[in-house]
N, C-alpha and C. Protein backbone atom coordinates (compact mmCIF):
# COMPACT_ATOMS: atom_id res chain seq x y z
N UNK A 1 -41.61 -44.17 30.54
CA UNK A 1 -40.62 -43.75 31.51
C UNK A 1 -39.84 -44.94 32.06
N UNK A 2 -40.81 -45.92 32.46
CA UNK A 2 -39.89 -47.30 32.80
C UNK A 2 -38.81 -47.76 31.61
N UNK A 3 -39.24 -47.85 30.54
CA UNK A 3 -37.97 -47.60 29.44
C UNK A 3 -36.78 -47.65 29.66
N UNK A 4 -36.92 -46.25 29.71
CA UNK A 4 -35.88 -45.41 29.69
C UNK A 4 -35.25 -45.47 30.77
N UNK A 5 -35.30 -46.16 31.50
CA UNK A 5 -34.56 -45.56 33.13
C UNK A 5 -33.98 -47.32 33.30
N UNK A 6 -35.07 -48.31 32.58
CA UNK A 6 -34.25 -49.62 32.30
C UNK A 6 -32.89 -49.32 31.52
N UNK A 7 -33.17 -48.83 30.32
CA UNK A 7 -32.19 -48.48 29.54
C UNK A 7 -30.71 -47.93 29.73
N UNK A 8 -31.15 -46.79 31.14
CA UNK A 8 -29.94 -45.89 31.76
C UNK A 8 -29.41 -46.38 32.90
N UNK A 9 -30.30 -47.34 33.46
CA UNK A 9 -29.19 -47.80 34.82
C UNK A 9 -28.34 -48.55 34.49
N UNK A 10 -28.37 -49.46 33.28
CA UNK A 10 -27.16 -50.06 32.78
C UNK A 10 -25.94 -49.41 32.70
N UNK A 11 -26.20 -48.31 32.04
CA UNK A 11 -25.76 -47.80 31.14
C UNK A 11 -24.88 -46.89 32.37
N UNK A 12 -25.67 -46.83 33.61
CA UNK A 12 -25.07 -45.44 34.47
C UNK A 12 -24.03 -46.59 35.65
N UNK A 13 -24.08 -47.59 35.75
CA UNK A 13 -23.58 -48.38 36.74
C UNK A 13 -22.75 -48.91 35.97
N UNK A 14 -22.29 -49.24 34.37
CA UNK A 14 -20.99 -49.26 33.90
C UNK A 14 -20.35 -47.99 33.86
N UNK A 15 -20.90 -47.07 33.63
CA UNK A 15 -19.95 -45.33 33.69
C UNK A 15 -19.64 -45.24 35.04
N UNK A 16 -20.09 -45.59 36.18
CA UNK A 16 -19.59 -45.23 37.69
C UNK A 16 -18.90 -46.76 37.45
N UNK A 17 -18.87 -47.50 37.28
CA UNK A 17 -17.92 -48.68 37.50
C UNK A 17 -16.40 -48.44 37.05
N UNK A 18 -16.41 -47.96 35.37
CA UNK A 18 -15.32 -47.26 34.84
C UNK A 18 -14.62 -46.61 35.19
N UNK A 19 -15.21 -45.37 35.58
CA UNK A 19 -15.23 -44.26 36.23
C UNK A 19 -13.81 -44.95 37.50
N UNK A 20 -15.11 -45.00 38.66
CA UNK A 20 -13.98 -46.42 39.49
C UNK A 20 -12.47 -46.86 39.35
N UNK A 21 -12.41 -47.54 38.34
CA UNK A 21 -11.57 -48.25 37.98
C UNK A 21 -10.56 -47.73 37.24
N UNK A 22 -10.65 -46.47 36.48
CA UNK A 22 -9.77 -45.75 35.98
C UNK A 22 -9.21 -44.82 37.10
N UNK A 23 -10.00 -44.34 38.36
CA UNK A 23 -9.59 -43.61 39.49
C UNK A 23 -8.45 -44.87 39.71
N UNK A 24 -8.73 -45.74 40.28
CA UNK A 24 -7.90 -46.43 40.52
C UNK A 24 -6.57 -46.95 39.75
N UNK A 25 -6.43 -47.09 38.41
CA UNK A 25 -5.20 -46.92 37.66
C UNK A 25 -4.41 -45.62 37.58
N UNK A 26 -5.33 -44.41 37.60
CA UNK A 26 -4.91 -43.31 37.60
C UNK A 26 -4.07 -43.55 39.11
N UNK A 27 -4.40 -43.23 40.23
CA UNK A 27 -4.24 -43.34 41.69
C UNK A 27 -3.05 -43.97 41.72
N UNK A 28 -2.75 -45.18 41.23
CA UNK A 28 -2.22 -46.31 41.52
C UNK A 28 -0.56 -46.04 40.76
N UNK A 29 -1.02 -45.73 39.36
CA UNK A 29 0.29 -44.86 38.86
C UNK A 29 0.99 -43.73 38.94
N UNK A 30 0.01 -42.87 39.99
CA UNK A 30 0.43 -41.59 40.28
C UNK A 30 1.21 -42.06 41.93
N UNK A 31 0.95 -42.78 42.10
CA UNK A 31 2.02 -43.00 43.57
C UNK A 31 3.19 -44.24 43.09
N UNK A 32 2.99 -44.83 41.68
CA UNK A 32 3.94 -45.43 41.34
C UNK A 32 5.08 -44.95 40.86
N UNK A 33 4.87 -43.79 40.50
CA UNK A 33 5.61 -42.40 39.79
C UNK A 33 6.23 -42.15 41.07
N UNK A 34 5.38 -41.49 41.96
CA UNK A 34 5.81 -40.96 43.14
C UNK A 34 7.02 -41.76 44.16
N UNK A 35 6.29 -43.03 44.28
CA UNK A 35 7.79 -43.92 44.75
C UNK A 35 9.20 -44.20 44.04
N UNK A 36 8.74 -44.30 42.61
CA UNK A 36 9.82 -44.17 41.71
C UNK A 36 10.91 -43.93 41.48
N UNK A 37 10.53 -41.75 42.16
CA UNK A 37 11.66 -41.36 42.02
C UNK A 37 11.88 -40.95 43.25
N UNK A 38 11.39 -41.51 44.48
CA UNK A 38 11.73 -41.41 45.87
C UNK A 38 12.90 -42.79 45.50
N UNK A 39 14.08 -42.38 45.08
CA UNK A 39 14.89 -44.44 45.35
C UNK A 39 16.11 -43.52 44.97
N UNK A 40 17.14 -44.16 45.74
CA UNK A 40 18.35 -43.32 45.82
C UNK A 40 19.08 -43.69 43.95
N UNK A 41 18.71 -44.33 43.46
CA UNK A 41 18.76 -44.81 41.83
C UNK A 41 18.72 -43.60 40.94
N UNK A 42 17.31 -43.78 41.53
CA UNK A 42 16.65 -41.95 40.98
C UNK A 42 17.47 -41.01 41.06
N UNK A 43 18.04 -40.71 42.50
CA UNK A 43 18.46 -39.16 42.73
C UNK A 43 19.76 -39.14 41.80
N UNK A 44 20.39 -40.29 41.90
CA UNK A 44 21.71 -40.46 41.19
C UNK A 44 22.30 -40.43 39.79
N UNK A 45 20.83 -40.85 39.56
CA UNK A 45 20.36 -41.10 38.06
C UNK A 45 21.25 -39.90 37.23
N UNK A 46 21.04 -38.38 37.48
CA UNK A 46 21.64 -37.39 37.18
C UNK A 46 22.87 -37.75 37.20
N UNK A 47 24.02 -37.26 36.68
CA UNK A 47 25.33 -37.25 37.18
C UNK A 47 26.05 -36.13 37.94
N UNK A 48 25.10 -35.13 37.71
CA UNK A 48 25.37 -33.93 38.93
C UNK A 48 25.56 -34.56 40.34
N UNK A 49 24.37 -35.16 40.03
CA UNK A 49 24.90 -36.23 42.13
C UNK A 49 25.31 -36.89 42.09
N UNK A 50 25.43 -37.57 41.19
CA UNK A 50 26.50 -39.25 41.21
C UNK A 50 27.98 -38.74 41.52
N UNK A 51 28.07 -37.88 40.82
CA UNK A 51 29.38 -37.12 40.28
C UNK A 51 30.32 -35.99 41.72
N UNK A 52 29.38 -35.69 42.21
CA UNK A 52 29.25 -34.57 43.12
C UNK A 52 28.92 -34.82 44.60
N UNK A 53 27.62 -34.62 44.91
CA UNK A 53 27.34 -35.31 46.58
C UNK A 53 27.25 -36.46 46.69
N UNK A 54 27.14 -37.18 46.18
CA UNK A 54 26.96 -38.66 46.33
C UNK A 54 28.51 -39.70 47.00
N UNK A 55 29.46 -39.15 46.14
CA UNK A 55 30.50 -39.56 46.50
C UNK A 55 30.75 -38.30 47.29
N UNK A 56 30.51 -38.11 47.98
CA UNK A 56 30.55 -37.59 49.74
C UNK A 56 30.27 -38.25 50.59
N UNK A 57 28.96 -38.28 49.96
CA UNK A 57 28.01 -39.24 50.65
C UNK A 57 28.36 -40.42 51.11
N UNK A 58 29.35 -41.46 50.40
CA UNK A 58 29.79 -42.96 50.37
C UNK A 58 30.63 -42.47 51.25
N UNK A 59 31.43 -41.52 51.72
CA UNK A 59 31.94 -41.40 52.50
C UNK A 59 32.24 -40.91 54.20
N UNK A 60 30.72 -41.13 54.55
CA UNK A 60 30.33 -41.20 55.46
C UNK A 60 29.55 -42.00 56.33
N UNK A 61 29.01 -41.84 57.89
CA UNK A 61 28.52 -43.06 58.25
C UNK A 61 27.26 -42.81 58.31
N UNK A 62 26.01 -42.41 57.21
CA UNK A 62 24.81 -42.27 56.79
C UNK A 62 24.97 -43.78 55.49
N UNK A 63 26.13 -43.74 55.00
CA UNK A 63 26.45 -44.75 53.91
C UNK A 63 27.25 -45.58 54.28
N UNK A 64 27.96 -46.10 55.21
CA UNK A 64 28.85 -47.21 56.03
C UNK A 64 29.04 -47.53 57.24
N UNK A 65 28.24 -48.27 58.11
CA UNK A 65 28.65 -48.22 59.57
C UNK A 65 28.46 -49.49 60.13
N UNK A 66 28.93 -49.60 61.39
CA UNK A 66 29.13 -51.29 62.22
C UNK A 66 27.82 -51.32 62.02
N UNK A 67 26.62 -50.80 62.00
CA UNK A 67 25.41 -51.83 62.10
C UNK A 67 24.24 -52.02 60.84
N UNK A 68 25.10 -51.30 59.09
CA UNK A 68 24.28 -51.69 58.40
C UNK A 68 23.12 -50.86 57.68
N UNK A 69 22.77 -50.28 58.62
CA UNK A 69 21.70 -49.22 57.99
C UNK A 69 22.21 -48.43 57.69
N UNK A 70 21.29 -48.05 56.50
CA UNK A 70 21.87 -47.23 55.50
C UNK A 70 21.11 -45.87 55.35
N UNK A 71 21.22 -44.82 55.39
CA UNK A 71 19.74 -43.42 54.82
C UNK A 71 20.38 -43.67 53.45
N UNK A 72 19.68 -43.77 52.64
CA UNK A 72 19.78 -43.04 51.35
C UNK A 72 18.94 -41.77 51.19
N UNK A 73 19.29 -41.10 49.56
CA UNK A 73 19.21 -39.81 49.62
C UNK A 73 17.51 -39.42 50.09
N UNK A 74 16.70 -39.84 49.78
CA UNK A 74 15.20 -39.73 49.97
C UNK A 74 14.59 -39.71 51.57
N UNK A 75 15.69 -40.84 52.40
CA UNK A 75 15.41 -40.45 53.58
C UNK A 75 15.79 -39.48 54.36
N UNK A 76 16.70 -38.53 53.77
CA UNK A 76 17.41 -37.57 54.24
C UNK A 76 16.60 -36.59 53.56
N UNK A 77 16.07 -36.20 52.27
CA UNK A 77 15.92 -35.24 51.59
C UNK A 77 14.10 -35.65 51.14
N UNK A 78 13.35 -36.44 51.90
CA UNK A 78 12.26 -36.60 51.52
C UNK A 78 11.21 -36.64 52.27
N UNK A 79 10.36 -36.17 53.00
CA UNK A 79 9.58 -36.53 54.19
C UNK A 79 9.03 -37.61 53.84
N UNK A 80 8.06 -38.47 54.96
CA UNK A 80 7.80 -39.39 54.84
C UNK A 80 6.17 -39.90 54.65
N UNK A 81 5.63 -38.42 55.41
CA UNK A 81 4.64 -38.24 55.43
C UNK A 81 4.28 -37.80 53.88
N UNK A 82 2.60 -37.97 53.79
CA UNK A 82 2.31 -37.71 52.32
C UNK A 82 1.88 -36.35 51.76
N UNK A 83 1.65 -35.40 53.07
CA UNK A 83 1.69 -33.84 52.43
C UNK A 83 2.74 -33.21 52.31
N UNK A 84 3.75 -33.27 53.52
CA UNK A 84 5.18 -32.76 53.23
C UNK A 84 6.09 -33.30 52.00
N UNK A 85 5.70 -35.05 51.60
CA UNK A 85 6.35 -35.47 50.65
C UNK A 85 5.76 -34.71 49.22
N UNK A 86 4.31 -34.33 49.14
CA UNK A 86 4.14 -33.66 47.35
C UNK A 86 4.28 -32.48 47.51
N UNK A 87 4.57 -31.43 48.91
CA UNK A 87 5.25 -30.42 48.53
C UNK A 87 6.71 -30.79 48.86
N UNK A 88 7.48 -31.42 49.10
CA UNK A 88 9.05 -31.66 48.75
C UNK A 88 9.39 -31.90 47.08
N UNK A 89 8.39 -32.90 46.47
CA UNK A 89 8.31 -33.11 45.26
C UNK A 89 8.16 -31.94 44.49
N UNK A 90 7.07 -31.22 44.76
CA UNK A 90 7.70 -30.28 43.91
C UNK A 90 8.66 -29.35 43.62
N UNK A 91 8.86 -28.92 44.89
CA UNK A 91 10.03 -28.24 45.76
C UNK A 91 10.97 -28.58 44.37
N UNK A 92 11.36 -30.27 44.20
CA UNK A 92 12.55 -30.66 43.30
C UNK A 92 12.03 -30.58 42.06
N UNK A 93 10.84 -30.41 41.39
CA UNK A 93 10.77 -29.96 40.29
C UNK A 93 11.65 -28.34 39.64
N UNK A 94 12.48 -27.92 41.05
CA UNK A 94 13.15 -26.97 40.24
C UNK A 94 14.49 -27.40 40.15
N UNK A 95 15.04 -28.75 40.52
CA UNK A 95 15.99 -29.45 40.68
C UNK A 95 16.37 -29.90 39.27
N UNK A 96 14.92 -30.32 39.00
CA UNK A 96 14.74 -31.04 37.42
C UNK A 96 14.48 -29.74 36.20
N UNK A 97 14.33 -29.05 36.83
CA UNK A 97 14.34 -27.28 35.79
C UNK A 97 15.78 -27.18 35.55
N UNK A 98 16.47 -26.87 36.67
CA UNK A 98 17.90 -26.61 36.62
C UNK A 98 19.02 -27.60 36.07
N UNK A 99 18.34 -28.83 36.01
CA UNK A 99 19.17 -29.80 35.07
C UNK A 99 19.16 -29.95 33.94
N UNK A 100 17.90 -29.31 33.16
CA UNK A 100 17.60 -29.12 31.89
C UNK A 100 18.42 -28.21 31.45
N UNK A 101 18.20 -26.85 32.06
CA UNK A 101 18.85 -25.81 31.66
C UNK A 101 20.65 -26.12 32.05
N UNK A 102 21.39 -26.90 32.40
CA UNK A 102 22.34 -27.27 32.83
C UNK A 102 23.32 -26.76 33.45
N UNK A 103 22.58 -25.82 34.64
CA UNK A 103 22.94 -24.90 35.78
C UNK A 103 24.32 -25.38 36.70
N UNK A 104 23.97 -26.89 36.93
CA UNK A 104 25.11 -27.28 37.72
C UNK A 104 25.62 -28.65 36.88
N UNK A 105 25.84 -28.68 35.28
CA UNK A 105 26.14 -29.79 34.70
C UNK A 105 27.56 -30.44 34.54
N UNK A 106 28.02 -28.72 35.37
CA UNK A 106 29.78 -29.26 35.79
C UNK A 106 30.06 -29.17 36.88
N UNK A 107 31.02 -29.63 37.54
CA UNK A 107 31.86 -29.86 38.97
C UNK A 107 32.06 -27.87 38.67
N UNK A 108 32.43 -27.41 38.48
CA UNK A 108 32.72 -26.04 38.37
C UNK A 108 31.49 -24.81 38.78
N UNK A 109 30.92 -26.05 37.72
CA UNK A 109 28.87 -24.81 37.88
C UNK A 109 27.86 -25.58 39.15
N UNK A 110 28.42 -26.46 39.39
CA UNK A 110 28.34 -27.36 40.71
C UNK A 110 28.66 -26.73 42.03
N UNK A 111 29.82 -26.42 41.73
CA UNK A 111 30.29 -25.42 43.26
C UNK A 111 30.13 -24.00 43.00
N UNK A 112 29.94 -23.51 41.94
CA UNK A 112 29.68 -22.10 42.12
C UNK A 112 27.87 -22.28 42.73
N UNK A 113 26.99 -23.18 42.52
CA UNK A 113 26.01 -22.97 43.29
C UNK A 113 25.51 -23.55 44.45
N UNK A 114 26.76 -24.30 44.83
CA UNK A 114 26.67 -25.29 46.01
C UNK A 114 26.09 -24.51 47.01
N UNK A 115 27.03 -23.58 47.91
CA UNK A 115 26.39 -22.48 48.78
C UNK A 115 24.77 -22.00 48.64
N UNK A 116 24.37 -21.90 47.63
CA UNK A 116 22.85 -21.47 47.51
C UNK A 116 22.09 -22.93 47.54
N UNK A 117 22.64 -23.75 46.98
CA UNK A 117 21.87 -25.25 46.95
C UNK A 117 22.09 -25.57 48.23
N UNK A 118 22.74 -25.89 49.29
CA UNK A 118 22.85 -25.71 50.55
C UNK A 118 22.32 -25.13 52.00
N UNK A 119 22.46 -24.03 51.25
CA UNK A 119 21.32 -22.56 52.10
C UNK A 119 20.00 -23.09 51.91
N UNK A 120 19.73 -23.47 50.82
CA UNK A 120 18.24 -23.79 50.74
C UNK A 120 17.82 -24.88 51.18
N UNK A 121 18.32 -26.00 50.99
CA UNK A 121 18.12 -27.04 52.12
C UNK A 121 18.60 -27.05 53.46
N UNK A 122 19.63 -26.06 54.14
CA UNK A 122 19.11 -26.32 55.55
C UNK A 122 18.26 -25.28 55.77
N UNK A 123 17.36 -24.01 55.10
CA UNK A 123 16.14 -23.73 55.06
C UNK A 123 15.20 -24.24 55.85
N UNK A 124 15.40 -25.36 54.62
CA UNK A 124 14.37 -26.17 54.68
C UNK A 124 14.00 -27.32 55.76
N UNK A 125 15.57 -28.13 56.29
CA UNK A 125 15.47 -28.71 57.08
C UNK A 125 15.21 -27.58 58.38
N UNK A 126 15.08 -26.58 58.69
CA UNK A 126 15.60 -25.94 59.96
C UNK A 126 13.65 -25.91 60.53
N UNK A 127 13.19 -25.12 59.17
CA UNK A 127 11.59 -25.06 59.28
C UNK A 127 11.06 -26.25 59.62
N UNK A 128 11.71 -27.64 58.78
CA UNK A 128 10.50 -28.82 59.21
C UNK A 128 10.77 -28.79 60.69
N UNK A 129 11.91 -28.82 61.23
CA UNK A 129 12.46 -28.96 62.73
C UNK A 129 13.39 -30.04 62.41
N UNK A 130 13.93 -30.24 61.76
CA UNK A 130 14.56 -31.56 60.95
C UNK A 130 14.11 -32.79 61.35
N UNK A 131 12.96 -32.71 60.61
CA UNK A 131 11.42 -33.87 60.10
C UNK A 131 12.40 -35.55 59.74
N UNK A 132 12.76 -35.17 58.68
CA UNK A 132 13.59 -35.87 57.94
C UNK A 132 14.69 -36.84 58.72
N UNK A 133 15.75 -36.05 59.61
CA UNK A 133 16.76 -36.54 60.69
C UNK A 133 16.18 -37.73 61.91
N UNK A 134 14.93 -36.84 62.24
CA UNK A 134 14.33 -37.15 63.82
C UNK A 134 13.33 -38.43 62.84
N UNK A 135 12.94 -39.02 62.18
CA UNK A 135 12.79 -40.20 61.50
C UNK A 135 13.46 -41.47 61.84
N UNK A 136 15.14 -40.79 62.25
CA UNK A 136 15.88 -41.97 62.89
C UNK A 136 16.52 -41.73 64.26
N UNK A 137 16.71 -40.43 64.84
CA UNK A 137 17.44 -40.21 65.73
C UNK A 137 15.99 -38.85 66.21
N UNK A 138 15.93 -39.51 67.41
CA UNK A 138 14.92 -38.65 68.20
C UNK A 138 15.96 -38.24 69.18
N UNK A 139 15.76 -37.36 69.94
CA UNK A 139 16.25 -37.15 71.70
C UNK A 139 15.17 -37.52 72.36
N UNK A 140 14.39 -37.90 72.58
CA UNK A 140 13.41 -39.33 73.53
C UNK A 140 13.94 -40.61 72.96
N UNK A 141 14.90 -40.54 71.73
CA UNK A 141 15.16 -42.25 71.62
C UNK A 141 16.54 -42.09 72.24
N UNK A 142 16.69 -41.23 72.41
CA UNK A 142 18.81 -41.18 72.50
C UNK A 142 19.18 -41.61 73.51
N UNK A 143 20.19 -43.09 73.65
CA UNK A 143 20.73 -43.62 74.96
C UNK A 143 21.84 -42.82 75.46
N UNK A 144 21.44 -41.72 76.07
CA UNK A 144 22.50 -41.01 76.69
C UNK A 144 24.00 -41.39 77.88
N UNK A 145 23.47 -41.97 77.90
CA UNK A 145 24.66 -43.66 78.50
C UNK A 145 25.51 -44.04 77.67
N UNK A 146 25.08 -44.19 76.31
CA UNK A 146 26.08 -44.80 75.29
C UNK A 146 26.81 -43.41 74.72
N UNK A 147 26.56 -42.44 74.41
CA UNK A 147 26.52 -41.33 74.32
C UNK A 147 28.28 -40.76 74.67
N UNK A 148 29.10 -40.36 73.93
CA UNK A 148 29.61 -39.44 74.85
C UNK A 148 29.66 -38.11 75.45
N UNK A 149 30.76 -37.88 76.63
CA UNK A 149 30.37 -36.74 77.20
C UNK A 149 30.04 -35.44 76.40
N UNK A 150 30.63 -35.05 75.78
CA UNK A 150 30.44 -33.76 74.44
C UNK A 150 29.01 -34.11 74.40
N UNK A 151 28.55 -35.15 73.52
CA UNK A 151 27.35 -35.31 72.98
C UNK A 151 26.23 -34.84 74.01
N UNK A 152 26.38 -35.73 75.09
CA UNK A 152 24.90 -35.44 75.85
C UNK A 152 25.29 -34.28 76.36
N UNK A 153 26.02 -33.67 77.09
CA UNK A 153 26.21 -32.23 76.75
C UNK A 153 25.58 -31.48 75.96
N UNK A 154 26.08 -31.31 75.02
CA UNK A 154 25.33 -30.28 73.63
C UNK A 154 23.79 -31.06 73.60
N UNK A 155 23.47 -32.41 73.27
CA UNK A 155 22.05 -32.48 73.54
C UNK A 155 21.22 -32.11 74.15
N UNK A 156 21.63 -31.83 75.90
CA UNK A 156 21.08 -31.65 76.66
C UNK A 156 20.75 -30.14 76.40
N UNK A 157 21.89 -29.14 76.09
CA UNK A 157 21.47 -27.46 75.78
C UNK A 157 20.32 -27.80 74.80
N UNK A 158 20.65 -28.47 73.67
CA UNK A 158 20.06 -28.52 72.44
C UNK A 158 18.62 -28.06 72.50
N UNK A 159 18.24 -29.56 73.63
CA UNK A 159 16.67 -29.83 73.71
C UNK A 159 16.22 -28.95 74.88
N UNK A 160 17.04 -27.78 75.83
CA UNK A 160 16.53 -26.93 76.68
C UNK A 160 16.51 -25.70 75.40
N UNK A 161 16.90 -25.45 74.56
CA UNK A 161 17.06 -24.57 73.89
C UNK A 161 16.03 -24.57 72.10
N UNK A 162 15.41 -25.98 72.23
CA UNK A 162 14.67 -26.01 71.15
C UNK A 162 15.48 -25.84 70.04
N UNK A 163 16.58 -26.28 70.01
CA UNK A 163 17.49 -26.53 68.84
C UNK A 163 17.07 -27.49 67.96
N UNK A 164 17.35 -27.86 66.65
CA UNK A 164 16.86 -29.11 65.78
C UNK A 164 18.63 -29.44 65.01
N UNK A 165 18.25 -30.74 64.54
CA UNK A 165 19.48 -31.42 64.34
C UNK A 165 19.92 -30.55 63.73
N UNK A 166 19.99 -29.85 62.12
CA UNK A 166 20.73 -29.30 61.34
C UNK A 166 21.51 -27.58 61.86
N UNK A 167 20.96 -27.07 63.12
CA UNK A 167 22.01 -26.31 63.69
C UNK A 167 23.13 -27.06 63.73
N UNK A 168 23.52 -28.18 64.35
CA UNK A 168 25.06 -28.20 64.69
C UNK A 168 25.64 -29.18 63.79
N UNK A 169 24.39 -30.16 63.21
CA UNK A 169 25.01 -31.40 61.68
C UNK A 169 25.12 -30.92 60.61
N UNK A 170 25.09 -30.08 60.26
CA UNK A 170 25.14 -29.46 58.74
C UNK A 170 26.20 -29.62 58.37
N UNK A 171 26.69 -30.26 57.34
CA UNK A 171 27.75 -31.09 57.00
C UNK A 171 27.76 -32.58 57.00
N UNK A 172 27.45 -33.01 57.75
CA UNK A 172 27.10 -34.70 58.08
C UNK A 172 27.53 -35.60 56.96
N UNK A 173 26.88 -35.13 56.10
CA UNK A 173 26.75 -36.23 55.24
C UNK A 173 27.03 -35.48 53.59
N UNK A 174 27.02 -34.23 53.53
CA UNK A 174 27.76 -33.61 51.84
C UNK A 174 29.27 -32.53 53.09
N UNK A 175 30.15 -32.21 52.26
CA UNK A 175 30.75 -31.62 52.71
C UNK A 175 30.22 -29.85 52.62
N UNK A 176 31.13 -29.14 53.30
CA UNK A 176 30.43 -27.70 53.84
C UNK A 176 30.70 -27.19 52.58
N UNK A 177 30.08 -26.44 51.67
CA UNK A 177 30.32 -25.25 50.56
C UNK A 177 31.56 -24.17 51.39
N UNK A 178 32.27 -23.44 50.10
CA UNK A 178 32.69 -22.01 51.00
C UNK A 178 31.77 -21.33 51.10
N UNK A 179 32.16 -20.62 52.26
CA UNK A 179 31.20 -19.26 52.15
C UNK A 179 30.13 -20.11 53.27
N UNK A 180 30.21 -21.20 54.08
CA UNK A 180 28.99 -22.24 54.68
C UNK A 180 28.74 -21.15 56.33
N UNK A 181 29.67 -20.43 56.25
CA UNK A 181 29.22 -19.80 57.70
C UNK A 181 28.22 -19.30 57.28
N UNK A 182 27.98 -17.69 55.96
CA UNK A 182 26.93 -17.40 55.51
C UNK A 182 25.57 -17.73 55.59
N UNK A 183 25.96 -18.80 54.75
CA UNK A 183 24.91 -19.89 54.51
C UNK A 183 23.80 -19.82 55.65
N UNK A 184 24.79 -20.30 56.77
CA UNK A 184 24.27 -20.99 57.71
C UNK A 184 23.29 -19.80 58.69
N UNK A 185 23.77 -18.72 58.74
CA UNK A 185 23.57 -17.56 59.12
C UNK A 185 22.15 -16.98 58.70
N UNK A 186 21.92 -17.14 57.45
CA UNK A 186 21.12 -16.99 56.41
C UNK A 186 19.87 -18.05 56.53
N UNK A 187 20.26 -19.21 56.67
CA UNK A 187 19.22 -19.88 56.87
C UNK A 187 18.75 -20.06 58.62
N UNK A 188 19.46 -19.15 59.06
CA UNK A 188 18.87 -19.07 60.64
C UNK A 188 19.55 -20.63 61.22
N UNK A 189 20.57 -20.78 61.35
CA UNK A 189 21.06 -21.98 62.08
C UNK A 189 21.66 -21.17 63.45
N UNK A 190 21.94 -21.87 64.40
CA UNK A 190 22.60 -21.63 65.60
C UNK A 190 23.63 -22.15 66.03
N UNK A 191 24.83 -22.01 65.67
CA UNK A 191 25.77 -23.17 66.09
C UNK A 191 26.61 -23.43 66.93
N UNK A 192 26.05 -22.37 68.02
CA UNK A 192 26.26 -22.39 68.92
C UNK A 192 25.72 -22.79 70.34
C-alpha cells in the first residue's frame, strides 16, 4: 500500500499543479478576449459603425471637448462592473449575429433598423438606471453652481422624480432615428 500511494502523490500533485495552471491560461485568455473587444477599435472594427454612428459620434462632446476626456464606445455601451459586463457581452453577440447575416450592412438597412437598434438600447440604459452615464456624471457629483439655470432646474425635478439620464439625453451622442418619439415611448422614457 505504501507503494502505491508513493507512486500517486507524485503523480496527483503534478495533475492538481496542471490542472492550476491551465485554469489560469484558460482565465487569463478569457478576460483577454473579454478586454479585447471592450476597445473602441473593436466596436469600429465593423464598418456598420465606422460608417454610421461613429461619425456622429466624432461629432460630439463625448468625442471633443475643452478638457480632453474622451467616452469611447464601451464606456457608453459597456458596464463596468463584471456581471453586468458578460451579460452586456452577450447581449452583443446578437450584434455579431446580425452582421453575419448582413442586416444593417448598408446605410439604407442601417436606418431602416436604427429605430429598433435604438429602442433597445435605451431599454436597456433606462433599466440599468443609466449605469453606464452615472460612471461619469453623478447628481451627488454635479456642481450645480457651474451649471446653468435650465440644467439645475430639470436636475433638480429629475432627481425628485427618480428620473435617469437617458429620459431627457437620448440623442447625446448618435443622432435621433425617425419615428424616435415611439421609440422612446416604448422603451418607457419620460421626457418630460
Amino acid at each position: 500500500m505504501n507503494f502505491i500511494l508513493k507512486r500517486i502523490k507524485p503523480l496527483l500533485t503534478v495533475t492538481i499543479m496542471a490542472s492550476f495552471l491551465a485554469g489560469v491560461v484558460v482565465w487569463g485568455g478569457f478576460n483577454w478576449g473579454l478586454e479585447a473587444t471592450n476597445d473602441e477599435n473593436f466596436c469600429i472594427s465593423c464598418h456598420e459603425m465606422k460608417d454610421n454612428v461613429f461619425q456622429e459620434y466624432k461629432e460630439t462632446v463625448h468625442y471633443s471637448n475643452r478638457t480632453g476626456v474622451r467616452a469611447t464606445c464601451p464606456d457608453c455601451h459597456v458596464p463596468k462592473a463584471w456581471g453586468p459586463k458578460m451579460i452586456r457581452k452577450i447581449q452583443a453577440s446578437r450584434e455579431v449575429y446580425h452582421k453575419i447575416l448582413g442586416t444593417i450592412d448598408t446605410p439604407e438597412k442601417f436606418e431602416a433598423e436604427r429605430l429598433h437598434i435604438a429602442t433597445r438600447e435605451w431599454k436597456r440604459l433606462k433599466a440599468s438606471d443609466s449605469l453606464e452615464c452615472r460612471n461619469c456624471h453623478d447628481y451627488e457629483s454635479m456642481d450645480f453652481v457651474e451649471q446653468g439655470q435650465r440644467a439645475v432646474a430639470q436636475h433638480s425635478v429629475n432627481i425628485e422624480q427618480g428620473k435617469t439620464c437617458i429620459d431627457c439625453h437620448m440623442g447625446i451622442a448618435h443622432q435621433l432615428p425617425k419615428g424616435w418619439e415611439e421609440g422612446a415611448k416604448e422603451a418607457g422614457l419620460d421626457r418630460h
